[in-house]
C-alpha atoms as a PDB file:
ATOM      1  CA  UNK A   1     103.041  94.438  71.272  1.00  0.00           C
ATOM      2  CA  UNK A   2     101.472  95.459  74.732  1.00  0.00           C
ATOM      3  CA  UNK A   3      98.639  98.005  74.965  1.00  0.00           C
ATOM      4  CA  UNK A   4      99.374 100.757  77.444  1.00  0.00           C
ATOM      5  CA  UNK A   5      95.803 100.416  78.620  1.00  0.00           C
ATOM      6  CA  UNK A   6      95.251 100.176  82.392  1.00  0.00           C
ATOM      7  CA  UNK A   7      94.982  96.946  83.777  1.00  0.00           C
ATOM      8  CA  UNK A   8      91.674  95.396  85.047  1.00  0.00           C
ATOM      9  CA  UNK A   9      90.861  96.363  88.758  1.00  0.00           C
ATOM     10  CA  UNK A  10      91.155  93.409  90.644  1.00  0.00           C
ATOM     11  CA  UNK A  11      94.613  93.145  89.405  1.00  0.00           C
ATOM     12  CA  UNK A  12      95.936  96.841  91.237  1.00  0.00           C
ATOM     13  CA  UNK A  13      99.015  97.196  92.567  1.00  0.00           C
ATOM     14  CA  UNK A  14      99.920  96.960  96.141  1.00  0.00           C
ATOM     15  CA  UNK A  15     100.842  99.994  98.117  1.00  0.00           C
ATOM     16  CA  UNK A  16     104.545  98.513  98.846  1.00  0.00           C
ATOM     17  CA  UNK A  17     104.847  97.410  94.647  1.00  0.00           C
ATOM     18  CA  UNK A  18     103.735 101.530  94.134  1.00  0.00           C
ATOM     19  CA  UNK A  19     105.778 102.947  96.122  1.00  0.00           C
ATOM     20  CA  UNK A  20     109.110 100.771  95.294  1.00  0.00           C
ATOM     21  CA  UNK A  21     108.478 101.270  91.518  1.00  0.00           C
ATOM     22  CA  UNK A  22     107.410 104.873  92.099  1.00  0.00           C
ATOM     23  CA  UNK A  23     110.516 105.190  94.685  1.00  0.00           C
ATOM     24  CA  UNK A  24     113.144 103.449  91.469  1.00  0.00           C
ATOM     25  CA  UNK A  25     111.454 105.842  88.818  1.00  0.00           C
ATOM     26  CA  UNK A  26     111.767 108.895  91.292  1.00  0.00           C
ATOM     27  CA  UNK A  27     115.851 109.191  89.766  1.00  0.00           C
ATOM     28  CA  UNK A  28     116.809 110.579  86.281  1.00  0.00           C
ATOM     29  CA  UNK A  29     119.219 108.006  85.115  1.00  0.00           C
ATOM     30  CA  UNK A  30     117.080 104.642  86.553  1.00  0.00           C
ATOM     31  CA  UNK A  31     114.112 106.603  84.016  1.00  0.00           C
ATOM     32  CA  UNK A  32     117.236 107.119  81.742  1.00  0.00           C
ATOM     33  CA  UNK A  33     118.144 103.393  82.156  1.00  0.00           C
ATOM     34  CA  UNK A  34     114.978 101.816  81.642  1.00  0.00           C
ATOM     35  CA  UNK A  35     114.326 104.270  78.674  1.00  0.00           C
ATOM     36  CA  UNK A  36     117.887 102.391  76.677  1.00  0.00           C
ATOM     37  CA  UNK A  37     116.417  98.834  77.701  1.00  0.00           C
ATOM     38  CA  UNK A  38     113.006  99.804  76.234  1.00  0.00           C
ATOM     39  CA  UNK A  39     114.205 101.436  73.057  1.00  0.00           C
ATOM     40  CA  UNK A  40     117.108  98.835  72.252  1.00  0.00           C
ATOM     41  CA  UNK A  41     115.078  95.449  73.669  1.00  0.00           C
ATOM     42  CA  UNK A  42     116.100  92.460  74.238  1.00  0.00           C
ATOM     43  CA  UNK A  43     119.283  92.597  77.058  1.00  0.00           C
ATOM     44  CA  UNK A  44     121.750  94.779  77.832  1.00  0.00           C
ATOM     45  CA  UNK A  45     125.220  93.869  79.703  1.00  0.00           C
ATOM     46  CA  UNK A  46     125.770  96.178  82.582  1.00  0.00           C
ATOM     47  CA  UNK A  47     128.966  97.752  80.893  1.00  0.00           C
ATOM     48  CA  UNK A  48     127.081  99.040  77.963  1.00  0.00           C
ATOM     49  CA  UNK A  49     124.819 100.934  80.072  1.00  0.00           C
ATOM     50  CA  UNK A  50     127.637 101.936  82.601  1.00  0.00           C
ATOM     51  CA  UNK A  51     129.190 103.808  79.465  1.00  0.00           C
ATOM     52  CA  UNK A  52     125.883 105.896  78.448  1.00  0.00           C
ATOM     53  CA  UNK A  53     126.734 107.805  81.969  1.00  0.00           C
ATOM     54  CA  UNK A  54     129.427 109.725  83.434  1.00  0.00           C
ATOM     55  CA  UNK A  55     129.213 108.409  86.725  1.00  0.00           C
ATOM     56  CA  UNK A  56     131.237 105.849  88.306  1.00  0.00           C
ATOM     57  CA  UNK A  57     130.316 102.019  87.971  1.00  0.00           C
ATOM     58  CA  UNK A  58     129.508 101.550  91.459  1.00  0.00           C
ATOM     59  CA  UNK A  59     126.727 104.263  91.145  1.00  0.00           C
ATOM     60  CA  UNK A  60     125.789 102.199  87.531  1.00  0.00           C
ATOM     61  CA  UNK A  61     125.708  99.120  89.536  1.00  0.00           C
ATOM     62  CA  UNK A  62     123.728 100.459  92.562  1.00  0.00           C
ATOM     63  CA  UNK A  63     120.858 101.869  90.200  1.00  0.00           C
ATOM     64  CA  UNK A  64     120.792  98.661  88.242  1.00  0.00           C
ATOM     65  CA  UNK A  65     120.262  97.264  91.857  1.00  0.00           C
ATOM     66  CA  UNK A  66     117.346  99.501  92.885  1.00  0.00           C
ATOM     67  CA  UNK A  67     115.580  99.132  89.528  1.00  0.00           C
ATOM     68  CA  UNK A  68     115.979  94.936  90.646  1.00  0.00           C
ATOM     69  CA  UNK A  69     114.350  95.468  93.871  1.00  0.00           C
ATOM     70  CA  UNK A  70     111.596  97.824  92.261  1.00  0.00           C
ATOM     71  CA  UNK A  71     111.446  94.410  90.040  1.00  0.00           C
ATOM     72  CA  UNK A  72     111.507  97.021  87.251  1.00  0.00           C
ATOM     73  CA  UNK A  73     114.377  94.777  85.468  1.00  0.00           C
ATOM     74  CA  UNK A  74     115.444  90.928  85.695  1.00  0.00           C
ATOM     75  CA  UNK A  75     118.858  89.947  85.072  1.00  0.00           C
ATOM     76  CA  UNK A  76     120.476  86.946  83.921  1.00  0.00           C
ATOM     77  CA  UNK A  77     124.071  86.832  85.355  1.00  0.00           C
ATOM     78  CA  UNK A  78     127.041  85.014  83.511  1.00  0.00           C
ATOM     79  CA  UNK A  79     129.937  84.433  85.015  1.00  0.00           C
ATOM     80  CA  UNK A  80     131.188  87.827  86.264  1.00  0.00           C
ATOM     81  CA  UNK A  81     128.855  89.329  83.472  1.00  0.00           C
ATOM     82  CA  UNK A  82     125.168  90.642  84.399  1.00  0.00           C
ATOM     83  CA  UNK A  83     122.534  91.328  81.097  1.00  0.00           C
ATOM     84  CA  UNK A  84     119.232  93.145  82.398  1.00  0.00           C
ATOM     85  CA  UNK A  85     116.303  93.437  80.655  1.00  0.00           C
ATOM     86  CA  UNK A  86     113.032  95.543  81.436  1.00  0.00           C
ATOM     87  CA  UNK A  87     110.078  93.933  82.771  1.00  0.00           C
ATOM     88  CA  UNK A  88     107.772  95.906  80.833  1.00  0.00           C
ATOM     89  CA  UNK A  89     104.888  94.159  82.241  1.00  0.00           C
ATOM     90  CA  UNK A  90     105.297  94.439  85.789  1.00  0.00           C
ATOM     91  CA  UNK A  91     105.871  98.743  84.763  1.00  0.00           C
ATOM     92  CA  UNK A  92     102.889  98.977  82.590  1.00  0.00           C
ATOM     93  CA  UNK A  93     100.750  97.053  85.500  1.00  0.00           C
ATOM     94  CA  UNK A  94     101.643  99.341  88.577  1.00  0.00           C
ATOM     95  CA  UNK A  95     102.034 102.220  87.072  1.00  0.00           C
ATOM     96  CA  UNK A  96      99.245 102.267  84.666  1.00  0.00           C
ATOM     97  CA  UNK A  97      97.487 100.844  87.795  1.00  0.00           C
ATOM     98  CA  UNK A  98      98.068 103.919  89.797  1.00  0.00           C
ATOM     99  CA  UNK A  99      97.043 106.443  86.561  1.00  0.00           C
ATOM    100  CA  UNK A 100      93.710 104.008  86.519  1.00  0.00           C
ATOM    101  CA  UNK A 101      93.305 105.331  90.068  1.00  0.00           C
ATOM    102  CA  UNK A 102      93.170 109.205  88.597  1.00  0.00           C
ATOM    103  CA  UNK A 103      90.257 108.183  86.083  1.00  0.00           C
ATOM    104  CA  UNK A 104      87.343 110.585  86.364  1.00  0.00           C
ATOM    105  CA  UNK A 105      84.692 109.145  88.111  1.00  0.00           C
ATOM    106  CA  UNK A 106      81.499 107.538  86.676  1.00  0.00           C
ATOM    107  CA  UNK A 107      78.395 109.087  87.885  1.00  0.00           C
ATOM    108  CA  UNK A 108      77.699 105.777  89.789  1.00  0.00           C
ATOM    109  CA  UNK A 109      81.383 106.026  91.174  1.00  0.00           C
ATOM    110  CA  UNK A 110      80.987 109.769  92.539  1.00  0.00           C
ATOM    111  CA  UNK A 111      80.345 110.259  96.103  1.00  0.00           C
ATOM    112  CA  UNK A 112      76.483 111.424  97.113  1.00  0.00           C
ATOM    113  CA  UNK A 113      76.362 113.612 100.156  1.00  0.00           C
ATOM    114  CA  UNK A 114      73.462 111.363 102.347  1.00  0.00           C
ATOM    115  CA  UNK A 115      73.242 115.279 104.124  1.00  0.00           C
ATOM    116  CA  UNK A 116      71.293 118.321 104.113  1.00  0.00           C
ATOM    117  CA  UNK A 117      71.363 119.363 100.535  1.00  0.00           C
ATOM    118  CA  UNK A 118      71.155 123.019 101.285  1.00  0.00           C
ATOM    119  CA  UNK A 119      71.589 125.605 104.565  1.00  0.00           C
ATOM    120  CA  UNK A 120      67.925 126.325 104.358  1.00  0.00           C
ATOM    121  CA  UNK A 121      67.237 122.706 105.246  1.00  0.00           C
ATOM    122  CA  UNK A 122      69.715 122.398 108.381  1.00  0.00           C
ATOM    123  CA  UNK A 123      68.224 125.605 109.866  1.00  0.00           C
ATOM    124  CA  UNK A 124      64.361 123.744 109.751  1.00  0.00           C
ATOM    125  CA  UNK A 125      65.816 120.903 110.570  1.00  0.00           C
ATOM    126  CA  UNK A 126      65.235 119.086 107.907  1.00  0.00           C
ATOM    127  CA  UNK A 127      67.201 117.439 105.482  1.00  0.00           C
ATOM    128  CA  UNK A 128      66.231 117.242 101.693  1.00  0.00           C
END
């Protein structure tokens, strides 16, 4: 099982991998989709989850397709038959990622002012 801790620093997400898995989870049913890959595992053929919505297949198919690009899920066609399955990884590494970014900071990590620590000290013009 995979720990939902961050990942390590030097392995961050890119701006464009943020904002195309940020952009794919920004949608109710592509969180909706990825939710029924997580909880039932393994693959799923595209007409199982088309029937979990009431929307037509080509808007099924074109969410499956952004949730591809994001590289949120890999499929494995067959035929005329697609199976996708989540890449839990790749999730779990950009968006814990960009959470890691909203850490407090350490006190070596929070920003020092190299100013005038007070208005008394600007007005002698002096500073600290």
């Amino acid at each position: 099982m995979k720990s939902a801790v961050p990942p390590p620093l030097e392995s961050a997400p890119t701006l464009a991998e943020t904002e195309a898995v940020f952009d794919a989870l920004a949608h109710e049913v592509r969180r909706h989709i990825l939710l029924l890959l997580s909880q039932r595992g393994g693959e799923l053929p595209s007409g199982y989850l088309a029937q979990k919505f009431a929307h037509s297949w080509p808007t099924t198919t074109r969410h499956l397709r952004v949730l591809e690009a994001a590289g949120l899920v890999e499929v494995r066609r067959e035929g005329r038959s697609s199976f996708y399955r989540l890449d839990r990884d790749r999730l779990l590494r950009i968006a814990g990622g960009w959470l890691a970014l909203l850490a407090p900071p350490t006190p070596e990590l929070t920003w020092q002012s190299s100013g005038p620590k007070s208005v008394t000290s600007v007005k002698k013009g002096t500073s600290r």
